[in-house]
Protein backbone atom coordinates (compact mmCIF):
# COMPACT_ATOMS: atom_id res chain seq x y z
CA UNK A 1 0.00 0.00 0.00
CA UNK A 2 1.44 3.93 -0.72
CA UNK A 3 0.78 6.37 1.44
CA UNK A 4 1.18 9.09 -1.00
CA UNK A 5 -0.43 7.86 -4.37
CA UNK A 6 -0.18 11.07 -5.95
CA UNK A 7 3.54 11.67 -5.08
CA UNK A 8 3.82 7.73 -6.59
CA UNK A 9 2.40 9.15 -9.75
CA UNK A 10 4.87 12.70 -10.06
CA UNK A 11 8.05 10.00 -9.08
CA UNK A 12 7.03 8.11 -12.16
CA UNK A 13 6.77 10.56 -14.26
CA UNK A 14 9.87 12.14 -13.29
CA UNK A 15 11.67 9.05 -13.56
CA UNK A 16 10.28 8.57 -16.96
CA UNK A 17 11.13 11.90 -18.31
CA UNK A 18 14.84 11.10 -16.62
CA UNK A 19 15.31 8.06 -19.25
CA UNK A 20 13.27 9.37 -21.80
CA UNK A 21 10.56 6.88 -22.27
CA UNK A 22 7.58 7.43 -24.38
CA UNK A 23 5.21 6.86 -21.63
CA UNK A 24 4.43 5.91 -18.19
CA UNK A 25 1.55 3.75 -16.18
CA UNK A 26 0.78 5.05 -13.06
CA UNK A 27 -2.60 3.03 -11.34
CA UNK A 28 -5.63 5.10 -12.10
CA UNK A 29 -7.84 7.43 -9.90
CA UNK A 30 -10.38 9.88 -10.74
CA UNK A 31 -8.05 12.70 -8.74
CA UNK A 32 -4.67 11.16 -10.59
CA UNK A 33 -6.59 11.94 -13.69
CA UNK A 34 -7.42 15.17 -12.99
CA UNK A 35 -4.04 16.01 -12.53
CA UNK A 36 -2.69 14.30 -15.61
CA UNK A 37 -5.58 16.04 -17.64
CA UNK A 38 -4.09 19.89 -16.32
CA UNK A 39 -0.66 18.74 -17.94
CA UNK A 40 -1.99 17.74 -20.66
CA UNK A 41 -4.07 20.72 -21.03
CA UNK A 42 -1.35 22.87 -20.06
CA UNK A 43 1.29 21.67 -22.28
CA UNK A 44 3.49 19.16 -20.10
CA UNK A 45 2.46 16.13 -21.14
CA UNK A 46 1.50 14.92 -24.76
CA UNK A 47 -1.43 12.69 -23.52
CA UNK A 48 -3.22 10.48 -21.69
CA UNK A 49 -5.51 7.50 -22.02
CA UNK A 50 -7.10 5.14 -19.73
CA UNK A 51 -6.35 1.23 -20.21
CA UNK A 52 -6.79 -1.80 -17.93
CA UNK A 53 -3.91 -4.12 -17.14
CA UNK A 54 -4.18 -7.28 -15.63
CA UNK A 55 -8.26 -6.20 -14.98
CA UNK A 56 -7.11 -3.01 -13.29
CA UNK A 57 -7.20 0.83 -14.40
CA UNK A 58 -4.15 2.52 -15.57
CA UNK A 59 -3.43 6.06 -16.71
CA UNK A 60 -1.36 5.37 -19.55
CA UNK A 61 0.58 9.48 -19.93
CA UNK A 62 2.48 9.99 -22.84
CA UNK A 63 5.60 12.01 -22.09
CA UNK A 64 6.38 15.16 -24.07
CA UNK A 65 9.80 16.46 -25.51
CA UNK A 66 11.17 18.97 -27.26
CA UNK A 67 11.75 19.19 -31.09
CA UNK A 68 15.78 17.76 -29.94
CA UNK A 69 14.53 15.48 -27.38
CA UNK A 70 14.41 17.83 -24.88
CA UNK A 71 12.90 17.66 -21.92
CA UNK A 72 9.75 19.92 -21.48
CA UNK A 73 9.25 18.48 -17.81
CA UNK A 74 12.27 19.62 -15.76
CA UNK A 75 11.28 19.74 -12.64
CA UNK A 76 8.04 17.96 -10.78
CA UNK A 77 7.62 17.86 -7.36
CA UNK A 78 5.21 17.81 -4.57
CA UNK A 79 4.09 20.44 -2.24
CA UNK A 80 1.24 19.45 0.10
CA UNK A 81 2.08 16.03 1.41
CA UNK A 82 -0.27 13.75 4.19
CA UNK A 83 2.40 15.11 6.68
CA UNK A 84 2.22 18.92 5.65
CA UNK A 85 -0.51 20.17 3.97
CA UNK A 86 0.30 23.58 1.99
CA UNK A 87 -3.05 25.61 1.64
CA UNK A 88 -3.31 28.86 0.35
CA UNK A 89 -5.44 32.02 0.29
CA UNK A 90 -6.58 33.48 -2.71
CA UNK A 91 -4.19 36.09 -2.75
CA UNK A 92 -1.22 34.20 -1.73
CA UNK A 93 -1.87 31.03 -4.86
CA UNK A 94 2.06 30.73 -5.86
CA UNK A 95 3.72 32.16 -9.34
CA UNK A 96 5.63 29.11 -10.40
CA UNK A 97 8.48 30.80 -12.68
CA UNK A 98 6.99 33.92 -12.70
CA UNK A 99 4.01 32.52 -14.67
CA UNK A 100 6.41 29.86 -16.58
CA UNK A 101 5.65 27.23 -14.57
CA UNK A 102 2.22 26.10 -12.96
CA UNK A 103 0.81 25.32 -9.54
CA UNK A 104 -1.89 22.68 -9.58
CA UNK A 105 -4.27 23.81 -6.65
CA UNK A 106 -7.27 21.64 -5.29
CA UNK A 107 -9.87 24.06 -4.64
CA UNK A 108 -14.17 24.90 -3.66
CA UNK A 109 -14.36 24.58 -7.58
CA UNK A 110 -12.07 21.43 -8.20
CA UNK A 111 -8.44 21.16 -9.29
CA UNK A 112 -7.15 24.12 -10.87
CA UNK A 113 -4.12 25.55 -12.45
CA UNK A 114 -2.58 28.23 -10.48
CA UNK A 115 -3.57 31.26 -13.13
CA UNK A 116 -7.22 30.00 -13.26
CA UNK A 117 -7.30 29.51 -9.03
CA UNK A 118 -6.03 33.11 -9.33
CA UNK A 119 -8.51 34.61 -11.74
CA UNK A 120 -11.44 33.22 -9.87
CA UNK A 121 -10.21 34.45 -6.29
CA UNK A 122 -9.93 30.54 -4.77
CA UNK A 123 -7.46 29.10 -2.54
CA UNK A 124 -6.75 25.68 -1.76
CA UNK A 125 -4.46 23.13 -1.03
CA UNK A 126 -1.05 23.69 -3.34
CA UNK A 127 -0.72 20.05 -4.53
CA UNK A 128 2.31 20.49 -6.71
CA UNK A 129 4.36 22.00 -9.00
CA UNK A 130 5.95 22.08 -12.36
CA UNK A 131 8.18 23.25 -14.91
């Protein structure tokens, strides 16, 4: 059993950035696929798709690169954890790389990037960043 599925899921694809393999399965929730649908909206990831493996759900997320293989994903990493939660006011949602980056915040509306948590005047719990 994990204790942190969702830091499972950012270790995997970091990891598979690191190597630079086409894709990564990380065990499927509906809050894991909220997540992975932000990067792919946002630009991070090329795709996902849901599949079952061995009669089990999988997010199957394509990675992205660049046009010379490099890496559009440099960093990843968790903010809130179960130990320390990271919320956030409104006013106070973080600026990842002065808008280069993004903040994916779980807020009153649902999971948001950081620039759409900002332009509807929600805080939440910072669950991590990337860039």
């Amino acid at each position: 059993m994990l204790s942190d599925p969702i830091a499972d899921m950012l270790t995997r694809i970091r990891n598979g950035v690191q190597v630079y393999k086409e894709s990564v399965d990380v065990p499927a929730s509906k809050f894991k696929e909220q997540i992975a649908s932000i990067l792919v909206k946002e630009g991070f990831l090329k795709g996902m798709e849901r599949i079952e493996v061995g009669g089990k759900p999988f997010l199957r997320l394509t990675l992205k690169y660049g046009p010379r293989r490099e890496q559009v994903i440099k960093h990843i990493r968790r903010v809130s954890r179960p130990g320390r939660r990271v919320y956030v006011t409104a006013e106070n949602v973080p600026n990842v790389r002065r808008g280069l980056g993004l903040a994916i915040v779980s807020t009153s509306k649902g999971l948001l990037p950081d620039r759409e948590a900002r332009k509807l005047g929600v805080g939440g719990e910072v669950i991590c960043e990337v860039w």
